[in-house]
PDB file of N, CA and C in Angstrom:
ATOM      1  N   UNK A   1      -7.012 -18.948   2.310  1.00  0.00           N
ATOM      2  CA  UNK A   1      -6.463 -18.164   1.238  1.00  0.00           C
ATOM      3  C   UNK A   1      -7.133 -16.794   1.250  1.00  0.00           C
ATOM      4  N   UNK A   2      -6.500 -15.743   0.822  1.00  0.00           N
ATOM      5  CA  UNK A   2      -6.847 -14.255   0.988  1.00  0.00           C
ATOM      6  C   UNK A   2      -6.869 -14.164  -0.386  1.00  0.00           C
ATOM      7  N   UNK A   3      -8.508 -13.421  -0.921  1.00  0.00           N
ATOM      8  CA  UNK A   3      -8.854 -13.350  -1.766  1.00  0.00           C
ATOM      9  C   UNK A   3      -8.024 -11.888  -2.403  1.00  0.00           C
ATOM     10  N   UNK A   4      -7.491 -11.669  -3.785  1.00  0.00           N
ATOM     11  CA  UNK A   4      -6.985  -9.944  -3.864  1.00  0.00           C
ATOM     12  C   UNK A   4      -7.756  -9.911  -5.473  1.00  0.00           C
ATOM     13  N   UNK A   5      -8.804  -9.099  -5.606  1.00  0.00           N
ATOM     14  CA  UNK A   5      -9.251  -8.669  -6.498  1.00  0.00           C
ATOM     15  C   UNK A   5      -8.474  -7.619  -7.538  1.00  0.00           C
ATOM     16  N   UNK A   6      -7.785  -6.579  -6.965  1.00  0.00           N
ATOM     17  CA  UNK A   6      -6.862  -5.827  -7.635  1.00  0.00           C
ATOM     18  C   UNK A   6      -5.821  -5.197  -6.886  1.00  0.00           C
ATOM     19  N   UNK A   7      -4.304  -4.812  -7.158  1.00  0.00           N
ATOM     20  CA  UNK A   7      -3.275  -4.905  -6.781  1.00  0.00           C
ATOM     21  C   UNK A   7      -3.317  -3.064  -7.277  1.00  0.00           C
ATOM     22  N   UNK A   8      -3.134  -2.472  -6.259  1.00  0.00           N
ATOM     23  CA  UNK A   8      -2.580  -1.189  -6.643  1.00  0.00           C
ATOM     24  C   UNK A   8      -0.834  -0.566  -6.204  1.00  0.00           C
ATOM     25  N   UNK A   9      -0.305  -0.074  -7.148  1.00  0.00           N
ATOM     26  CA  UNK A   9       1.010   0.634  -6.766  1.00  0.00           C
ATOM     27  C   UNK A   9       0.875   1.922  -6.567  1.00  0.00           C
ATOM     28  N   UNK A  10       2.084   2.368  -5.584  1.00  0.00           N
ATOM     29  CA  UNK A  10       1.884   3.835  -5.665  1.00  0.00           C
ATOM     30  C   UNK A  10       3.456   4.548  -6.027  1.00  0.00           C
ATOM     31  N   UNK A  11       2.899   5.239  -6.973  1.00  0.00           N
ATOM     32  CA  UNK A  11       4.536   5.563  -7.289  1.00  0.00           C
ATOM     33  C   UNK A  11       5.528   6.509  -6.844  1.00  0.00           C
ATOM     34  N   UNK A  12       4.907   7.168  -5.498  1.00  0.00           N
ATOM     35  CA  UNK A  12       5.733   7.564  -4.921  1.00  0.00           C
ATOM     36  C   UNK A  12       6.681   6.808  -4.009  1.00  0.00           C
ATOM     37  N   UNK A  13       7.711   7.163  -3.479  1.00  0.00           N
ATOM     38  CA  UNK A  13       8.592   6.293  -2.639  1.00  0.00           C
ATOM     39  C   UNK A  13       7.600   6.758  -0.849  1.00  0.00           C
ATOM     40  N   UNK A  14       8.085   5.289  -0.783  1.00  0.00           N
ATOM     41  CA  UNK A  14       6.997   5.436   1.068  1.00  0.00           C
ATOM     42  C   UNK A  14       8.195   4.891   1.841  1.00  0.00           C
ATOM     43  N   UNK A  15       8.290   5.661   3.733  1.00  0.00           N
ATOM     44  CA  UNK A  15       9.422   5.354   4.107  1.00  0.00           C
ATOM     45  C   UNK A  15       9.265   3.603   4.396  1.00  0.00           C
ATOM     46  N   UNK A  16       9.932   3.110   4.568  1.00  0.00           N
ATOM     47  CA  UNK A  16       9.480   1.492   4.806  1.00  0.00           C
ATOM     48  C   UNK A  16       9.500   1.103   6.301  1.00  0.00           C
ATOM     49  N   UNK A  17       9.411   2.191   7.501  1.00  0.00           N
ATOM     50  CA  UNK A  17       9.837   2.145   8.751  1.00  0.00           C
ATOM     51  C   UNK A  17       8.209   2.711   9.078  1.00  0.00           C
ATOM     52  N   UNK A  18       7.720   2.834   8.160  1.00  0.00           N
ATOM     53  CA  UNK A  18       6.094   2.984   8.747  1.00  0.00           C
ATOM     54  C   UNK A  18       5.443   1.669   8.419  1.00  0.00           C
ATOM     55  N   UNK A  19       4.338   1.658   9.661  1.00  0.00           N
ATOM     56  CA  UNK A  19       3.571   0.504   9.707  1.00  0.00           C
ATOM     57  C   UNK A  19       2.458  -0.077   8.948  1.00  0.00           C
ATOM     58  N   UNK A  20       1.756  -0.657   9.256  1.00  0.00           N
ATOM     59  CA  UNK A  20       0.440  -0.824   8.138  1.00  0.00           C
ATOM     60  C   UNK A  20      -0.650  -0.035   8.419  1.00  0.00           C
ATOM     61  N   UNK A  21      -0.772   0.818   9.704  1.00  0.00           N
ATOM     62  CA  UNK A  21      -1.397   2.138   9.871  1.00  0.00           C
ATOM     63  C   UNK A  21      -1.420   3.273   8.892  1.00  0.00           C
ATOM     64  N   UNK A  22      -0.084   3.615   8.925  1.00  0.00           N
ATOM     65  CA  UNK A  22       0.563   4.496   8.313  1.00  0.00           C
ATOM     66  C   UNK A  22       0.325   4.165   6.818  1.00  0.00           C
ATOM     67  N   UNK A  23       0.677   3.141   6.246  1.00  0.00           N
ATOM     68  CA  UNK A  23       0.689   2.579   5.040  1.00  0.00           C
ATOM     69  C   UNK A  23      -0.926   3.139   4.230  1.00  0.00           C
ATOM     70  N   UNK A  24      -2.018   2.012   5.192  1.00  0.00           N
ATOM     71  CA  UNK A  24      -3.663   2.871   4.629  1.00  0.00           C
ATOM     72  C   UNK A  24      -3.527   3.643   5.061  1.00  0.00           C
ATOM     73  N   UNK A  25      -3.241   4.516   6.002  1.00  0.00           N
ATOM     74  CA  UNK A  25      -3.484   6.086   5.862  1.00  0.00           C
ATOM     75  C   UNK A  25      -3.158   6.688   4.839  1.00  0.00           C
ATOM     76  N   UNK A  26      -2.486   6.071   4.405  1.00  0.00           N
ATOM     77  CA  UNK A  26      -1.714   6.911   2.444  1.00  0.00           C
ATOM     78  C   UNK A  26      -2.795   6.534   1.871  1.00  0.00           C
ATOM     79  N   UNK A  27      -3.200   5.150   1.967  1.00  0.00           N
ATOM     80  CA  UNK A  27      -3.885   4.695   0.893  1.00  0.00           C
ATOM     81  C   UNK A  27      -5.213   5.423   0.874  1.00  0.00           C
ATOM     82  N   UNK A  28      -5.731   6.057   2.280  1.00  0.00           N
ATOM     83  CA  UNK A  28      -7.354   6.724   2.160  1.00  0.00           C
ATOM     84  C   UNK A  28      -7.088   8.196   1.803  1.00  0.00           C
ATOM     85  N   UNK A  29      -5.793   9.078   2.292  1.00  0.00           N
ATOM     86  CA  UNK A  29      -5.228   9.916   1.766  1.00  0.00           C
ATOM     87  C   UNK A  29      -5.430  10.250   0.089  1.00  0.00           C
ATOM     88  N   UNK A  30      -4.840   9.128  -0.460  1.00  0.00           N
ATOM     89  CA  UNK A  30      -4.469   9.665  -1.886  1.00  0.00           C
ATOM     90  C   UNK A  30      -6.052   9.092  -2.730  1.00  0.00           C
ATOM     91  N   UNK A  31      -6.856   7.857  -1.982  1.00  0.00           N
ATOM     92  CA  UNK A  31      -7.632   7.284  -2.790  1.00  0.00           C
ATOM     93  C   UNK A  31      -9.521   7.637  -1.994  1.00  0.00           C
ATOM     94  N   UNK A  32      -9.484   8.297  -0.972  1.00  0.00           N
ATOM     95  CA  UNK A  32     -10.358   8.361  -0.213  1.00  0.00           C
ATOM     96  C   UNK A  32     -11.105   7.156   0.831  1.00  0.00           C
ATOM     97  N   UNK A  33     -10.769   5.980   0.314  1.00  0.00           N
ATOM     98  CA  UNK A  33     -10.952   4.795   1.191  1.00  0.00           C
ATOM     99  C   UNK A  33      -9.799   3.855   0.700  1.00  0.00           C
ATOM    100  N   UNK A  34      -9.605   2.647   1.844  1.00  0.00           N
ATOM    101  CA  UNK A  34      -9.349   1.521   1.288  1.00  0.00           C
ATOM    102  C   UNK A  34     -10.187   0.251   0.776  1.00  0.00           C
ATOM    103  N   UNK A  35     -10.086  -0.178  -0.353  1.00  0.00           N
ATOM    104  CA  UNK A  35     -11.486  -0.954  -0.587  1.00  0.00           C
ATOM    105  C   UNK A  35     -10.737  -2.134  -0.213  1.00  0.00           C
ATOM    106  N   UNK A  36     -12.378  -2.986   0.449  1.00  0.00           N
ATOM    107  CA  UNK A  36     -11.889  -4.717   0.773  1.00  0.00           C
ATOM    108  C   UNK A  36     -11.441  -5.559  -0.816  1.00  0.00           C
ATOM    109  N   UNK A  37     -10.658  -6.501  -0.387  1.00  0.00           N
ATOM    110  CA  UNK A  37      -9.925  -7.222  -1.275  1.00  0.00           C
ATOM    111  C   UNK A  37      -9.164  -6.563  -2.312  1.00  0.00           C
ATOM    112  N   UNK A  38      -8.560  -5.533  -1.975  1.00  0.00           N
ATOM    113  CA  UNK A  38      -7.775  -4.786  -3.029  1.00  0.00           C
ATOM    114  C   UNK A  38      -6.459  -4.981  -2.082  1.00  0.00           C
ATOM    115  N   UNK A  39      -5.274  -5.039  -2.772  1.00  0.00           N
ATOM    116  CA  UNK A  39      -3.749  -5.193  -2.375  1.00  0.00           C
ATOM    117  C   UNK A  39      -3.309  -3.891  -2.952  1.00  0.00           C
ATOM    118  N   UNK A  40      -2.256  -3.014  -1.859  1.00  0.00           N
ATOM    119  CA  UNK A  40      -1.528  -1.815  -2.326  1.00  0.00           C
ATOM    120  C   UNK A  40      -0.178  -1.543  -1.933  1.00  0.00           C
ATOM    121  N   UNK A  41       0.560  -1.380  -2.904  1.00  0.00           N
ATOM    122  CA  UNK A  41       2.020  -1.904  -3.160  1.00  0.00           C
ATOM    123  C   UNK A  41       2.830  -0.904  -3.059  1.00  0.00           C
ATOM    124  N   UNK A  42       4.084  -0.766  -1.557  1.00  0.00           N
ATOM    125  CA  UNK A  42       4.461   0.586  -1.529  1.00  0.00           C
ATOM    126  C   UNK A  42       6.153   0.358  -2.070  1.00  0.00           C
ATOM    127  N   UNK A  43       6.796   1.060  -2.608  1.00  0.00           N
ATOM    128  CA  UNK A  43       8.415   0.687  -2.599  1.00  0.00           C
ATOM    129  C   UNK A  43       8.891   1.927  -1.695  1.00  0.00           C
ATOM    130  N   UNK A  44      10.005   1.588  -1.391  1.00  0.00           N
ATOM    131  CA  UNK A  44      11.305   2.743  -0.647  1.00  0.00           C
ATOM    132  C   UNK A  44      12.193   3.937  -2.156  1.00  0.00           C
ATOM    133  N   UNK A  45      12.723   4.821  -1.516  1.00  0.00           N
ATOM    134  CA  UNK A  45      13.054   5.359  -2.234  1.00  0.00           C
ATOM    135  C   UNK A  45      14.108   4.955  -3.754  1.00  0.00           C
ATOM    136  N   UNK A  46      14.635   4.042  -2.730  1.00  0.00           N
ATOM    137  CA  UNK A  46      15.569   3.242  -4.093  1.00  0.00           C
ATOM    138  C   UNK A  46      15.130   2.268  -4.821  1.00  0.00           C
ATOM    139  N   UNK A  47      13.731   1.587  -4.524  1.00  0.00           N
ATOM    140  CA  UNK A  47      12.896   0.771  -5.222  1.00  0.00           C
ATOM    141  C   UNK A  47      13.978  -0.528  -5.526  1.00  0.00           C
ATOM    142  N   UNK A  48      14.359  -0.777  -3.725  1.00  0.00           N
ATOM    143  CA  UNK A  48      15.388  -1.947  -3.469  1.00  0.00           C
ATOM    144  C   UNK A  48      14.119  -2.849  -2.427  1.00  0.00           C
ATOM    145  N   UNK A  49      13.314  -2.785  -2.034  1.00  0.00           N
ATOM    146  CA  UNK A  49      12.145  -2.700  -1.318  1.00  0.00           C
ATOM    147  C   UNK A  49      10.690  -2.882  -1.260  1.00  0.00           C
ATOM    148  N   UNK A  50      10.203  -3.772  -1.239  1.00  0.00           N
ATOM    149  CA  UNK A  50       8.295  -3.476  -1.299  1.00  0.00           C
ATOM    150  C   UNK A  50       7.652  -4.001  -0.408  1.00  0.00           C
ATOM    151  N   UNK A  51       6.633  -3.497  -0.068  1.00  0.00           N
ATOM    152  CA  UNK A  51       5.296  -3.910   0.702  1.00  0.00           C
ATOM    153  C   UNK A  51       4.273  -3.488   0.626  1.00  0.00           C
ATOM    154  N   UNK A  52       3.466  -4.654   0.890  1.00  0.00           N
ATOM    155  CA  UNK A  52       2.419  -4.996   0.505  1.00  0.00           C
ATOM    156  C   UNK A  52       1.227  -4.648   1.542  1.00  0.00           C
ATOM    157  N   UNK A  53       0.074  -3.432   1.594  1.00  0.00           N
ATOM    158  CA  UNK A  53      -0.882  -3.386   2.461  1.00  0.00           C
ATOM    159  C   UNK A  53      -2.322  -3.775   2.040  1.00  0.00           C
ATOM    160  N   UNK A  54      -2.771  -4.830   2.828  1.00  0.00           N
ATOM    161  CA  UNK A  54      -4.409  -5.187   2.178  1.00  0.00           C
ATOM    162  C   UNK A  54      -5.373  -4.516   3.504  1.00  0.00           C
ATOM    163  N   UNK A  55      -6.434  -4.642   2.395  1.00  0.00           N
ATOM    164  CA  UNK A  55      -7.871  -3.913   2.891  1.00  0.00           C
ATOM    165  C   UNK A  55      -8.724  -4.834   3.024  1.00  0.00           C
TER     166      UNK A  55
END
């Protein structure tokens, strides 16, 4: 089982054709790191869409 201490969203729209590279790269971008056991939650522009990147 994968432990998730806290779940972050981001409320901009992210394209969903990027990878989980791409994905934490937003996440150290906007937050300066990704912290372990934190979950970060991206949607597509129409918020028909989500995924999920852990640290």
């Amino acid at each position: 089982m994968i432990r998730i201490d806290s779940l972050w969203l981001a409320v901009g729209p992210m394209d969903m054709r990027a990878g989980s590279e791409r994905l934490l790269a937003r996440v150290v971008q906007v937050f300066g790191s990704a912290q372990a056991h934190h979950g970060y939650l991206f949607a597509n522009a129409r918020a028909t869409r989500i995924r999920v990147a852990g640290a």
